[in-house]
Protein backbone atom coordinates (compact mmCIF):
# COMPACT_ATOMS: atom_id res chain seq x y z
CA UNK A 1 -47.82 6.94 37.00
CA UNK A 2 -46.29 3.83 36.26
CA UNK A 3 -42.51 4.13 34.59
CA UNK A 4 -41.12 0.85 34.72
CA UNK A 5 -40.47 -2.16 37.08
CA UNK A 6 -38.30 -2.02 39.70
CA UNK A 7 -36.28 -5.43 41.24
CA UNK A 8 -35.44 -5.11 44.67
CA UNK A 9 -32.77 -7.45 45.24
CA UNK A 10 -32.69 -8.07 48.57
CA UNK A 11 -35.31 -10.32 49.45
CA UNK A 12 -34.66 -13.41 47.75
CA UNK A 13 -38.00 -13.95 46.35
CA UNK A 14 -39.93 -12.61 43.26
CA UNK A 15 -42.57 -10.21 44.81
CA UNK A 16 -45.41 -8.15 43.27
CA UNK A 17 -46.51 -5.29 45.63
CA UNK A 18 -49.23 -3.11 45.36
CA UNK A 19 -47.93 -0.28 43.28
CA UNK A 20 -47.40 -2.73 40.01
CA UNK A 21 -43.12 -2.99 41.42
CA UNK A 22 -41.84 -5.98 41.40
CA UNK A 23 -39.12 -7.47 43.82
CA UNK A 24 -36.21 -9.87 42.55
CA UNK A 25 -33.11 -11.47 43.58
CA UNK A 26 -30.14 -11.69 42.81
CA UNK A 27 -27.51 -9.59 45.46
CA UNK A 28 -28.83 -7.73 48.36
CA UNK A 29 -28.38 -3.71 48.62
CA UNK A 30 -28.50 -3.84 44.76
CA UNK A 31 -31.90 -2.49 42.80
CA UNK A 32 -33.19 -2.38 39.31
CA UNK A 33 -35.79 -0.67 37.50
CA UNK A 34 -36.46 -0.67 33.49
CA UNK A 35 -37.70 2.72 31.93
CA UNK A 36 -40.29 1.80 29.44
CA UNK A 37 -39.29 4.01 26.84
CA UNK A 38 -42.38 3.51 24.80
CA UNK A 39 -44.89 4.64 28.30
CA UNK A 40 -45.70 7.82 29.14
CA UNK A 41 -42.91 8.60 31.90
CA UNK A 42 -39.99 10.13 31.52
CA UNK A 43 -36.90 8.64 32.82
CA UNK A 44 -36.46 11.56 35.66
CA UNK A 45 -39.81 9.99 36.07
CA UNK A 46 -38.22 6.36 36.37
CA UNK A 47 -35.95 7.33 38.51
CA UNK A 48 -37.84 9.19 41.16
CA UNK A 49 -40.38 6.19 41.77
CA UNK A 50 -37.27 3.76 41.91
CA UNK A 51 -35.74 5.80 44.76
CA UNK A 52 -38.78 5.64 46.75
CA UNK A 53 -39.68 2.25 46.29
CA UNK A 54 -36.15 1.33 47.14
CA UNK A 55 -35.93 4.55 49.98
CA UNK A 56 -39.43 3.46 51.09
CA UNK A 57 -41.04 6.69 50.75
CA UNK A 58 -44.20 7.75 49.15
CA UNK A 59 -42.48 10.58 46.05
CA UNK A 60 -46.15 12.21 46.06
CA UNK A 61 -46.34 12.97 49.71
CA UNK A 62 -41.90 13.49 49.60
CA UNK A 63 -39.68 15.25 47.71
CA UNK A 64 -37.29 13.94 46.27
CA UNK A 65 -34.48 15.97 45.68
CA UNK A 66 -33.57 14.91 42.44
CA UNK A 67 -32.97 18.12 40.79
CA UNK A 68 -29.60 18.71 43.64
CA UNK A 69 -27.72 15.96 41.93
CA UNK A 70 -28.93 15.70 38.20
CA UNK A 71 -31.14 18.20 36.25
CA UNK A 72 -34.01 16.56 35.60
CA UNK A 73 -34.86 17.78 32.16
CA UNK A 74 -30.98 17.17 31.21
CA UNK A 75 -31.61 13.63 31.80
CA UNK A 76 -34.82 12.96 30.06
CA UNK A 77 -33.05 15.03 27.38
CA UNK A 78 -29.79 13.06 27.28
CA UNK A 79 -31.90 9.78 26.69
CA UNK A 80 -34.90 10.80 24.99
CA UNK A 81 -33.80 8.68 22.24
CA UNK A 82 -32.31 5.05 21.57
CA UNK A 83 -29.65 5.64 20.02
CA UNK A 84 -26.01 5.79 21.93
CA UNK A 85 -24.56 4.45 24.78
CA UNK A 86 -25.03 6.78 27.80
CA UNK A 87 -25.24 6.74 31.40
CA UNK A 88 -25.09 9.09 34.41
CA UNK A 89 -24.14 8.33 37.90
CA UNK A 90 -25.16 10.12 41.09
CA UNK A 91 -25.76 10.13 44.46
CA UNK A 92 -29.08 10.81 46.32
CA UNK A 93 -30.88 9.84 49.20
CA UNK A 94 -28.22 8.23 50.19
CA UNK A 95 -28.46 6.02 47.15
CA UNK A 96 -25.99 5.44 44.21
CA UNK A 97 -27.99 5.70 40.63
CA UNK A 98 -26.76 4.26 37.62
CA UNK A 99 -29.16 5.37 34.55
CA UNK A 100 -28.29 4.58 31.13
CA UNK A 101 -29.31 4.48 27.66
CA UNK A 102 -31.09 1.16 27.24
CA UNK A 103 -33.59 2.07 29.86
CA UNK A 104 -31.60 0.38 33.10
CA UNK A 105 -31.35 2.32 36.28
CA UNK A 106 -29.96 0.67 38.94
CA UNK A 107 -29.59 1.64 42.52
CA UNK A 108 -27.54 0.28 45.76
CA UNK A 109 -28.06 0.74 48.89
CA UNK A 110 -24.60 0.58 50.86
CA UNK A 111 -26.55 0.11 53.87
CA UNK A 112 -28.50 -2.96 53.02
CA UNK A 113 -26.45 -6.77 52.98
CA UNK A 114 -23.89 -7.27 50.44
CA UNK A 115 -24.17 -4.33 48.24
CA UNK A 116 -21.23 -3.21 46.27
């Protein structure tokens, strides 16, 4: 399932891998992925491949334990539409997640370079 594109910024170079992800830079530690809000994912969806590209993890083979910060269903609920100007933040993984309403999500990585 395909939910978006994710940017990993700490590689300095435009990358498309295998799984359809792509790899951007900008600051290193710091990730983005785009919910397509139009596609057939949800954004819990979104979300859970972004961690494990970013975590390095396969999400069908690990769980990712989402649903111990955020409630899954709460979030696809709280932007299944377009309209308002929303966002959660939460910690998993060891990751910080930003999602909000216009379909960004973006992760960082304290451990990785100069992430915020």
């Amino acid at each position: 399932m395909r939910s978006g594109n994710v940017s990993k910024s700490n590689t300095g170079n435009d990358i498309a891998d295998s799984s359809g992800l792509t790899e951007a830079s900008d600051r290193q530690g710091v990730y983005r992925a785009t919910h397509d809000a139009d596609g057939p994912a949800t954004v819990s969806d979104t979300v859970i491949e972004a961690i494990a590209e970013v975590a390095g993890i396969d999400p069908t083979n690990t769980v990712i334990p989402l649903s111990e910060r955020v409630d899954p269903d709460a979030l696809d609920a709280l932007f299944a539409d377009d309209e308002g100007d929303a966002q959660v933040s939460f910690r998993v993984c060891g990751l910080d997640v930003l999602v909000r309403s216009d379909g960004n999500v973006r992760i960082v990585d304290e451990t990785v370079g100069d992430a915020e």
